[in-house]
N, C-alpha and C. Protein backbone atom coordinates (compact mmCIF):
# COMPACT_ATOMS: atom_id res chain seq x y z
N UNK A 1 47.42 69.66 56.87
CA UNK A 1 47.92 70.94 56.43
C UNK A 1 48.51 70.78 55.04
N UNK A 2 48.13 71.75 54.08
CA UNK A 2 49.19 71.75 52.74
C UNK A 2 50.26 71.52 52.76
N UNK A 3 50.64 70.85 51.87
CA UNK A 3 51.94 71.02 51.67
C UNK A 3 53.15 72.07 50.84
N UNK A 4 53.99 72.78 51.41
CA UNK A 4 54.15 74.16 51.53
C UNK A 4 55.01 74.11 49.94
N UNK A 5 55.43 74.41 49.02
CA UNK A 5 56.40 74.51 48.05
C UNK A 5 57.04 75.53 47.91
N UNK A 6 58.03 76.07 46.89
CA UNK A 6 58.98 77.15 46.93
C UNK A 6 58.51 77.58 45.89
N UNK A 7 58.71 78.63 45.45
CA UNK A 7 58.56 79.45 44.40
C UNK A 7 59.28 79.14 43.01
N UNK A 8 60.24 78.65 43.54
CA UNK A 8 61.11 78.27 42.01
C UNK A 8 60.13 76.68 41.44
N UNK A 9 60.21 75.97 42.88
CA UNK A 9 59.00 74.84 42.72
C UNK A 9 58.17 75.06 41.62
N UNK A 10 57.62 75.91 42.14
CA UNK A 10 56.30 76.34 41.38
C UNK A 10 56.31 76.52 39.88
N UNK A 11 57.21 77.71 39.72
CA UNK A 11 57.19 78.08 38.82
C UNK A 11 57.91 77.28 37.46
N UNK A 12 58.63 76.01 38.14
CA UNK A 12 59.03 75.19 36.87
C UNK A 12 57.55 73.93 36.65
N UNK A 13 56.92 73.30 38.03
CA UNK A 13 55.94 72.75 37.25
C UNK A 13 55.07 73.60 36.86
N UNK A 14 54.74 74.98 36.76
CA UNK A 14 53.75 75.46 36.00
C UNK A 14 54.26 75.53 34.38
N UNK A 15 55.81 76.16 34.31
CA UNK A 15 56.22 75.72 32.80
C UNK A 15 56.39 74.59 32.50
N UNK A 16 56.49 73.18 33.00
CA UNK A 16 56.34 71.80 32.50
C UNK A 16 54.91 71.76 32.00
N UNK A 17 54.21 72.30 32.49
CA UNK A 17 52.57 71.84 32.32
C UNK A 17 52.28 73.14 31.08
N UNK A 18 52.36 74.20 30.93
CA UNK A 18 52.17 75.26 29.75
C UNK A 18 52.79 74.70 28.51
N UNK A 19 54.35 73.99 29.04
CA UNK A 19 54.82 73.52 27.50
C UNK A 19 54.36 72.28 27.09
N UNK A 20 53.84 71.28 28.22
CA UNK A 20 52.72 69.89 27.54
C UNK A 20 51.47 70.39 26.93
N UNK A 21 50.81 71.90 27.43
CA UNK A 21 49.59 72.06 27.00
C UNK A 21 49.59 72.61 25.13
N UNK A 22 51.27 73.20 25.10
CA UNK A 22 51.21 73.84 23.86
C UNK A 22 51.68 72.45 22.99
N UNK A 23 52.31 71.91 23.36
CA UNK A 23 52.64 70.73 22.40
C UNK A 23 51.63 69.37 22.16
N UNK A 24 51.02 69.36 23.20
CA UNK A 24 49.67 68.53 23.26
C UNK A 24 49.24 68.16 21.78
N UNK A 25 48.65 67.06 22.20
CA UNK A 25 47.39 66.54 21.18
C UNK A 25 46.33 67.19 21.21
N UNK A 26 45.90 67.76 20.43
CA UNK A 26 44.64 68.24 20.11
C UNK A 26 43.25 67.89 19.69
N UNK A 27 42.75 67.38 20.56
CA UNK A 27 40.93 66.91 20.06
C UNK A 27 39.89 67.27 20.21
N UNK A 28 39.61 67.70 18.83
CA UNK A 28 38.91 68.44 18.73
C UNK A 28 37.09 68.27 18.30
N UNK A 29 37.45 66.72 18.41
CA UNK A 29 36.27 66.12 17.88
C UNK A 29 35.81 65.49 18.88
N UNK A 30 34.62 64.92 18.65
CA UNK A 30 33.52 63.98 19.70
C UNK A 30 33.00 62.66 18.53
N UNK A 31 33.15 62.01 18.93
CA UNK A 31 32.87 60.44 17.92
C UNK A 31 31.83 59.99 19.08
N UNK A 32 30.80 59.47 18.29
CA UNK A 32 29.19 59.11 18.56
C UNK A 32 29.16 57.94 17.47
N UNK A 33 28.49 56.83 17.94
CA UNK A 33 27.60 55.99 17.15
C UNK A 33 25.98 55.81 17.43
N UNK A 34 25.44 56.17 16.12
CA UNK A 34 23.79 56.20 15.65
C UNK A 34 23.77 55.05 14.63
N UNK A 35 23.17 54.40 15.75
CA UNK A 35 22.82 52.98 14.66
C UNK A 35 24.31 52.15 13.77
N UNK A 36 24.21 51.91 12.63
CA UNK A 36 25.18 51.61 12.17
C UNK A 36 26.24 52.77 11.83
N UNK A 37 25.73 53.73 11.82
CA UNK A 37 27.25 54.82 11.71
C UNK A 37 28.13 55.38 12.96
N UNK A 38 29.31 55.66 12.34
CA UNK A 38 30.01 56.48 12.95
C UNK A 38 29.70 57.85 12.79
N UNK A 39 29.53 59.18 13.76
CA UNK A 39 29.66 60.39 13.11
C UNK A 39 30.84 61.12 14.57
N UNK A 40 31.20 62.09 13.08
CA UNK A 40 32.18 63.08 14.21
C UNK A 40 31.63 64.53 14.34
N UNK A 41 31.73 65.27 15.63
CA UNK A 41 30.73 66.25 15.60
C UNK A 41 32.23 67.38 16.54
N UNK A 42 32.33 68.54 15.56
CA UNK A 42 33.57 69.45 16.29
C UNK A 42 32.82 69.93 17.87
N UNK A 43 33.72 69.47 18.35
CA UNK A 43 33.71 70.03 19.84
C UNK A 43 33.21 71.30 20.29
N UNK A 44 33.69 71.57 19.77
CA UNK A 44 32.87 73.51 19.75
C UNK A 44 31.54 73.69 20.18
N UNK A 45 30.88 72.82 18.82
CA UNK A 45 29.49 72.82 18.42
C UNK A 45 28.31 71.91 19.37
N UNK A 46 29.13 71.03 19.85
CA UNK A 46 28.62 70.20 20.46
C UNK A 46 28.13 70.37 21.84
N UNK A 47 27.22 70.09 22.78
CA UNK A 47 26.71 70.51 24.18
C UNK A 47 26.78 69.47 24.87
N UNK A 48 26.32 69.21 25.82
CA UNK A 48 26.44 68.42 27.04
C UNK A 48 25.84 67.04 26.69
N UNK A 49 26.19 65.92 27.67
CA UNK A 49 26.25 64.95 27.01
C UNK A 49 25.71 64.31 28.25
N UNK A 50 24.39 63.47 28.15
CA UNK A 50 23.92 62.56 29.25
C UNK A 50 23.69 61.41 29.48
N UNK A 51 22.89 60.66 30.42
CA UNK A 51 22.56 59.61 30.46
C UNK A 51 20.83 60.59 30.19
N UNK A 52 20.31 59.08 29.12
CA UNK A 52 19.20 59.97 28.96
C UNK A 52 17.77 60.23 30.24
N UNK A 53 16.89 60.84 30.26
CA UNK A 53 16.59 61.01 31.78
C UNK A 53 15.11 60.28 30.79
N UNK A 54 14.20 60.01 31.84
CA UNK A 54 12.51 59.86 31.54
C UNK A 54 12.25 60.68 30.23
N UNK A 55 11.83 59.94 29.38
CA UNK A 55 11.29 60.24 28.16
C UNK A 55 9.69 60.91 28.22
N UNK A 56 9.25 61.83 27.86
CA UNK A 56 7.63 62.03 28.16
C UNK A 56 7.00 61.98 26.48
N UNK A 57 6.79 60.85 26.15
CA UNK A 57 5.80 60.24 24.87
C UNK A 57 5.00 61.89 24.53
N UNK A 58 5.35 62.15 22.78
CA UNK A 58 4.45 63.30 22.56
C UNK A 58 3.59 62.46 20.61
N UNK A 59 1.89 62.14 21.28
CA UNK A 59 1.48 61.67 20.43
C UNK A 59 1.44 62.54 18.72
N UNK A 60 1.29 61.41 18.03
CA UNK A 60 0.98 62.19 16.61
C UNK A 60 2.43 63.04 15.97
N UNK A 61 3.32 62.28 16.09
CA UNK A 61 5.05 62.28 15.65
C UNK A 61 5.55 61.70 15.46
N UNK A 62 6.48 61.88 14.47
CA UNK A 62 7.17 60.88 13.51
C UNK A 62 7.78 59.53 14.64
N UNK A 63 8.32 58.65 14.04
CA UNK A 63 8.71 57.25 14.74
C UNK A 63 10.30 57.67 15.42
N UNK A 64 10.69 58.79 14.34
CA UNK A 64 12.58 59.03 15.19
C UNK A 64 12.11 60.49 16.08
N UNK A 65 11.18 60.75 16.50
CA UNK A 65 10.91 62.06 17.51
C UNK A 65 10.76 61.17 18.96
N UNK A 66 11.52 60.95 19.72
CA UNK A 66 11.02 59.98 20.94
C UNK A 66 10.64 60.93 21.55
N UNK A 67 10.75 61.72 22.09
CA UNK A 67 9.49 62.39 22.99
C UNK A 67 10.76 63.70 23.21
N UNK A 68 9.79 64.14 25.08
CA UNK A 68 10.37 65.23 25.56
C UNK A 68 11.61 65.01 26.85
N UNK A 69 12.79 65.55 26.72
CA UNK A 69 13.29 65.49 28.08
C UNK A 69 13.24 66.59 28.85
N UNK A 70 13.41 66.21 30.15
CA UNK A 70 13.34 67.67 31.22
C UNK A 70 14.74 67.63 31.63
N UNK A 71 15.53 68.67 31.34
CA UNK A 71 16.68 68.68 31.75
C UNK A 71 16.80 69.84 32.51
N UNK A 72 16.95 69.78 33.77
CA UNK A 72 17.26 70.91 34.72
C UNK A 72 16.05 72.29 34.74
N UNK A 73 14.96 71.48 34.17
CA UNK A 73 13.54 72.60 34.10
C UNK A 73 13.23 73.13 32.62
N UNK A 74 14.66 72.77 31.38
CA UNK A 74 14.10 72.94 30.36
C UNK A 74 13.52 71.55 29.37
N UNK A 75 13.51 71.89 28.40
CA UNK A 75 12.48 70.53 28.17
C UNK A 75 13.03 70.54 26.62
N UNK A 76 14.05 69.61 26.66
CA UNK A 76 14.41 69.65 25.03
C UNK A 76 13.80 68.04 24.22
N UNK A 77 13.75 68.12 22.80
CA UNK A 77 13.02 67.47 21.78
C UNK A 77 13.71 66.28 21.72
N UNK A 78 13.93 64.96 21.91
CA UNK A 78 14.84 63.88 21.57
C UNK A 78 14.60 63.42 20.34
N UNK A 79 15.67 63.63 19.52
CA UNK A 79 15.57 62.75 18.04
C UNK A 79 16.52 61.90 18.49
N UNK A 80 15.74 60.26 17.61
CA UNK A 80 16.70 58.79 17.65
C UNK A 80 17.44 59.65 16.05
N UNK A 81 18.73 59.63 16.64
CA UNK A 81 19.41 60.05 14.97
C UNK A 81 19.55 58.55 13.95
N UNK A 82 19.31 57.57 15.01
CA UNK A 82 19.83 56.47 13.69
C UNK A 82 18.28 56.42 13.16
N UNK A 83 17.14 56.16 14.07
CA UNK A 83 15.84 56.14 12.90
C UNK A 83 15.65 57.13 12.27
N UNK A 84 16.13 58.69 12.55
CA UNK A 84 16.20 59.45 11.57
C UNK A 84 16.92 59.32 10.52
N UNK A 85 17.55 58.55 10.28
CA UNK A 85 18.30 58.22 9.22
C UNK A 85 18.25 56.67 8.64
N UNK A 86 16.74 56.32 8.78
CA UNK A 86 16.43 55.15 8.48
C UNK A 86 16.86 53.68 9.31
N UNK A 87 17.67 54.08 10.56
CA UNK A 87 18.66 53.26 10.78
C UNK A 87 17.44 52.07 12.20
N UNK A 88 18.12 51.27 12.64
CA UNK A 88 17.83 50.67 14.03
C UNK A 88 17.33 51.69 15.02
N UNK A 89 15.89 51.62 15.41
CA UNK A 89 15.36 52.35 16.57
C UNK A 89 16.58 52.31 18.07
N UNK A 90 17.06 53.53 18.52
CA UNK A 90 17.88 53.65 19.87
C UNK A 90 17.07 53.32 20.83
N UNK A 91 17.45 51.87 21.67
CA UNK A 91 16.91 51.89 23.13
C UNK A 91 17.77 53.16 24.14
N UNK A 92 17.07 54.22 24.86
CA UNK A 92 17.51 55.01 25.99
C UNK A 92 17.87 54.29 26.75
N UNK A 93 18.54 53.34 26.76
CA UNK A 93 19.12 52.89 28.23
C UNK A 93 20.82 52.25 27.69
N UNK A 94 21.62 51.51 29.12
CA UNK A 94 22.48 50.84 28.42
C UNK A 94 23.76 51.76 27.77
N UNK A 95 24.67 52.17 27.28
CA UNK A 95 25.22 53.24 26.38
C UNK A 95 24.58 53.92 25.67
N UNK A 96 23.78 54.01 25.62
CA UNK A 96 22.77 55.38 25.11
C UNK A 96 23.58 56.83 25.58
N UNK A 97 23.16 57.98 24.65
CA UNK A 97 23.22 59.25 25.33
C UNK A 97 22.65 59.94 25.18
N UNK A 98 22.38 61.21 25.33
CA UNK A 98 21.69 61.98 24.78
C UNK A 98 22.36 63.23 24.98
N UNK A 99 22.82 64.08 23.73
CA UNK A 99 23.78 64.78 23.02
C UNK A 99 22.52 66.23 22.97
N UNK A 100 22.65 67.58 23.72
CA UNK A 100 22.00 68.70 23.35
C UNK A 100 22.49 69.60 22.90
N UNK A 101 22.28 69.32 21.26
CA UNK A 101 23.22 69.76 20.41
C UNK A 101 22.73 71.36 20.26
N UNK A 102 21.40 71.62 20.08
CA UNK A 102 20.45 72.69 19.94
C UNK A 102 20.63 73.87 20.83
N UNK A 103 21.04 73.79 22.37
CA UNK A 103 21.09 74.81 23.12
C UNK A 103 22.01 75.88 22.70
N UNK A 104 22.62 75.73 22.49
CA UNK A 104 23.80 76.94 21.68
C UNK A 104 23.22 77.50 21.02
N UNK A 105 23.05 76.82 20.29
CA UNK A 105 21.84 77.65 18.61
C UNK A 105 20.70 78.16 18.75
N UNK A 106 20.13 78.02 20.24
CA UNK A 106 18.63 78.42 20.23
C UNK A 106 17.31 77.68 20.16
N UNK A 107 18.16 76.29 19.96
CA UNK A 107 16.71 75.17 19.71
C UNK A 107 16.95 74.23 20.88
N UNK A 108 16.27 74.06 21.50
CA UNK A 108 16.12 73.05 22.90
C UNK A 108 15.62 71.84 21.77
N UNK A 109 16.78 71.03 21.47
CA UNK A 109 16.69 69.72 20.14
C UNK A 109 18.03 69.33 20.96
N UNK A 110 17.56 67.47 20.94
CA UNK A 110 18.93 66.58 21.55
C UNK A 110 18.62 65.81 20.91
N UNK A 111 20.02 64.83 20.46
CA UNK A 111 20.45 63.71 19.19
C UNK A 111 20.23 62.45 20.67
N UNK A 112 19.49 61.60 20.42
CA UNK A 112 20.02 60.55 21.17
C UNK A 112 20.59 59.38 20.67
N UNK A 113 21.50 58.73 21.14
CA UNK A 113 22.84 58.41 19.83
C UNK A 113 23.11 57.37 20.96
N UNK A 114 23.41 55.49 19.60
CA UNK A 114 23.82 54.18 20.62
C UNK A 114 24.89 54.35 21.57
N UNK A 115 26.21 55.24 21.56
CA UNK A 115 26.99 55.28 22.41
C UNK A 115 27.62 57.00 22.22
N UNK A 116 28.69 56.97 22.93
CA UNK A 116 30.00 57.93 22.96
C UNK A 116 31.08 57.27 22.69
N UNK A 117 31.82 57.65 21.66
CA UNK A 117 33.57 56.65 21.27
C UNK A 117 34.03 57.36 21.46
N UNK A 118 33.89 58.59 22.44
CA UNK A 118 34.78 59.29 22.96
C UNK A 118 35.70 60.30 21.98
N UNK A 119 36.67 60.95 22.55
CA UNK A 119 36.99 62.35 21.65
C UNK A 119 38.27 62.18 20.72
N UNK A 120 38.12 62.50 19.48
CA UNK A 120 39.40 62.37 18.63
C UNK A 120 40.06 63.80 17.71
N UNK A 121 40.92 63.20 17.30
CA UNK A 121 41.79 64.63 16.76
C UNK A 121 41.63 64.35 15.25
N UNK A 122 41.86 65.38 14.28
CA UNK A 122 41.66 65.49 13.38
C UNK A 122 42.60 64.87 12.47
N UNK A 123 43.53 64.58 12.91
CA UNK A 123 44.96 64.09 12.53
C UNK A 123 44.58 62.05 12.32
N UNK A 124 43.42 62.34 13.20
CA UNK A 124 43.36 60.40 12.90
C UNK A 124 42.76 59.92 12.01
N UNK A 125 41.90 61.27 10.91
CA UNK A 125 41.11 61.24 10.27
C UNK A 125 41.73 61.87 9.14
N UNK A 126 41.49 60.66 7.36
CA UNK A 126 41.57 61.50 6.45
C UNK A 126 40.45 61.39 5.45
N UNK A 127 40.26 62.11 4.14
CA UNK A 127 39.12 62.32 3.03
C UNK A 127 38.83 60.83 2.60
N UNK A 128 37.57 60.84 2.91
CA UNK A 128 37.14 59.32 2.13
C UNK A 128 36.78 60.19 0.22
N UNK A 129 37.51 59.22 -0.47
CA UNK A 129 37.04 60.32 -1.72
C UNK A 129 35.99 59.19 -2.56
N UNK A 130 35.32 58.84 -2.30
CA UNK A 130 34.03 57.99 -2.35
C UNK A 130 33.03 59.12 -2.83
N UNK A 131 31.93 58.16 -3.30
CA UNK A 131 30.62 59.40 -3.51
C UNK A 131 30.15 60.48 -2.44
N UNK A 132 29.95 61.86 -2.78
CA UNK A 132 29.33 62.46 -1.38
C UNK A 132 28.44 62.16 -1.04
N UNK A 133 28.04 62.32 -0.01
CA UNK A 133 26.52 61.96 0.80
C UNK A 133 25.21 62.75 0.55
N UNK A 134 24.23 62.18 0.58
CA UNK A 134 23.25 63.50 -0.48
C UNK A 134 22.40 64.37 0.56
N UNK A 135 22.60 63.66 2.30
CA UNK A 135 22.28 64.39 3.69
C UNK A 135 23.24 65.70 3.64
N UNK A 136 22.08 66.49 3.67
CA UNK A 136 23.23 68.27 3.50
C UNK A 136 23.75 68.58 5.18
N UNK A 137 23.35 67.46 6.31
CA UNK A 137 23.92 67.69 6.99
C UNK A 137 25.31 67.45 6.81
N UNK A 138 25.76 66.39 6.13
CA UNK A 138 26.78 65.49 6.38
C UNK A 138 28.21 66.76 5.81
N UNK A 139 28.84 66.77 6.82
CA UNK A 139 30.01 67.96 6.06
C UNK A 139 31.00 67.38 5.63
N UNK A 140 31.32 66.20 5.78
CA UNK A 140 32.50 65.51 4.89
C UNK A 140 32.68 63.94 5.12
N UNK A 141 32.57 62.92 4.41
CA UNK A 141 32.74 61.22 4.76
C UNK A 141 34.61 61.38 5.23
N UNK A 142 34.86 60.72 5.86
CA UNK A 142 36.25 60.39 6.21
C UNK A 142 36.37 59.03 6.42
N UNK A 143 37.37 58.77 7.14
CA UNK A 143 38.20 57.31 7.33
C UNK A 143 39.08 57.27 8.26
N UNK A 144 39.07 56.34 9.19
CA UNK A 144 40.05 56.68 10.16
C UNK A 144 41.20 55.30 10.60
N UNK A 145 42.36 55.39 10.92
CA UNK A 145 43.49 54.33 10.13
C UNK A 145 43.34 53.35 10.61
N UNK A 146 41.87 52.61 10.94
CA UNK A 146 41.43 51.46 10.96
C UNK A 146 40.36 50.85 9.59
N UNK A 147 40.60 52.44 8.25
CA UNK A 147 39.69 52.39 7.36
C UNK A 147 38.20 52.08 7.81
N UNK A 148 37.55 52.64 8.75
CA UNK A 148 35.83 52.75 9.39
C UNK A 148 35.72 53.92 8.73
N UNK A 149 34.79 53.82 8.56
CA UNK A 149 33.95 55.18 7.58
C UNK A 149 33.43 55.90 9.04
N UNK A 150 33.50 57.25 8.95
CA UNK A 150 33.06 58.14 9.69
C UNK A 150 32.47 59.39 8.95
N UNK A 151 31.08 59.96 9.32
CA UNK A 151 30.61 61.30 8.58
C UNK A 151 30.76 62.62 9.42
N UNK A 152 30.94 63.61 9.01
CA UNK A 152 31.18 64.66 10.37
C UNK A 152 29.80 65.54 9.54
N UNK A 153 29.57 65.77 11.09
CA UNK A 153 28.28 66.30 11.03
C UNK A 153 28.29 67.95 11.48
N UNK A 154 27.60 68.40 10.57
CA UNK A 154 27.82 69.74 10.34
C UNK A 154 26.26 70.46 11.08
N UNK A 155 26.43 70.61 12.46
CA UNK A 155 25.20 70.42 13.16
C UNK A 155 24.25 72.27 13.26
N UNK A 156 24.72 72.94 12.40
CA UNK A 156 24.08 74.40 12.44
C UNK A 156 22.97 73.65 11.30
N UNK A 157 23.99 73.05 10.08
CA UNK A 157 23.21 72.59 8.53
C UNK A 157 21.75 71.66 9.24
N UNK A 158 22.49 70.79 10.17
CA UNK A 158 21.03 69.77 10.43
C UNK A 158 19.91 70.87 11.10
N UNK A 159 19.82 71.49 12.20
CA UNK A 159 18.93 71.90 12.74
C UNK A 159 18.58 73.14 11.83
N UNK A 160 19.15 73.64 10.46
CA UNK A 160 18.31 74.34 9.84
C UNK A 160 17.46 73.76 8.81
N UNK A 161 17.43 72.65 8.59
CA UNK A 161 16.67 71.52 7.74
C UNK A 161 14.86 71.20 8.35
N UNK A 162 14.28 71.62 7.95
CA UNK A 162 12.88 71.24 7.66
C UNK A 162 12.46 69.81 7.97
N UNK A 163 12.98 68.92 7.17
CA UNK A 163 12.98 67.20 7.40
C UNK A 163 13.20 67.17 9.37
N UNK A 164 14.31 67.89 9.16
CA UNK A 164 14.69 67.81 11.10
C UNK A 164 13.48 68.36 12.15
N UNK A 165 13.30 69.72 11.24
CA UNK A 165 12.07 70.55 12.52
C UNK A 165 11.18 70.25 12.23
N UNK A 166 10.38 69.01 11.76
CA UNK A 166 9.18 68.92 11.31
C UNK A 166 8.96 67.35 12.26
N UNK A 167 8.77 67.46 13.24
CA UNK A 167 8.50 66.21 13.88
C UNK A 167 6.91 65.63 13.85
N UNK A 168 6.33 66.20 13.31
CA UNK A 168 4.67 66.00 13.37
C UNK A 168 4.83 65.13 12.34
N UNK A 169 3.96 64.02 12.66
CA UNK A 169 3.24 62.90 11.77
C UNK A 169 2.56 63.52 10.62
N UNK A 170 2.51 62.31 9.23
CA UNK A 170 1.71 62.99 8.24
C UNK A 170 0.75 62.20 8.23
């Protein structure tokens, strides 16, 4: 049987827990590694996050298009983001994920990316003032107070890029 509480009970751990939620840490980010980078991607923007499922090989496409996934009956596009970016081909297995960044926006497109570093706040991150990056995805280089370079990825900019929707071989 439950266990029964009082009303005053109640109503002080519900204000203990409203005033941790307003004073809280805030994270608002998702940290991913592709190949040798770090990237940070705002939470918002970002979709569901898997273990990657059976890959289905689609011939006559670029080397970072790994194929098709079936996720729950839809069938989204897997890009390796680090060979898209010149980097180390992603094995799907192991810490792998696969990130469906596209469903929000309308494009059944997923990043498959070496791990998840899990979620950070904006506060751990400041301006790398270094050269900018000449990827128009990239929305800002940062640094985080272990000085690691991190890029935040500005993921409406990538999936409106041509280089991205053009997975066919030349």
């Amino acid at each position: 049987m439950a266990r029964r509480i009082s009303l005053r009970e109640f109503q002080e751990n519900l204000s203990r827990r409203l005033a941790a939620a307003q004073t809280g840490e805030r994270r608002s980010l998702l940290g991913v590694q592709a190949g040798n980078e770090n990237w940070l991607l705002n939470l918002s923007e970002s979709g569901e996050i898997l273990t990657p499922p059976p890959l289905a090989h689609v011939p006559l496409t670029r080397t970072w298009y790994r194929g098709l996934a079936n996720v729950r009956g839809t069938l989204f596009g897997v890009i390796d983001f680090s060979s898209f970016h010149d980097g180390p081909p992603t094995v799907p297995s192991g810490q792998a994920r696969l990130l469906l960044i596209g469903a929000k926006h309308g494009v059944h497109s997923s990043l498959l990316v070496t791990r998840v570093l899990g979620l950070r706040s904006e506060e751990d991150f400041e301006a790398d003032h270094g050269p900018p990056d000449a990827r128009p995805w990239v929305k800002q280089r940062m640094r985080d107070v272990q000085d690691h370079a991190w890029l935040r990825l500005d993921i409406p900019q990538l999936l409106a890029q041509g280089a991205f929707l053009d997975a066919g071989a030349d």
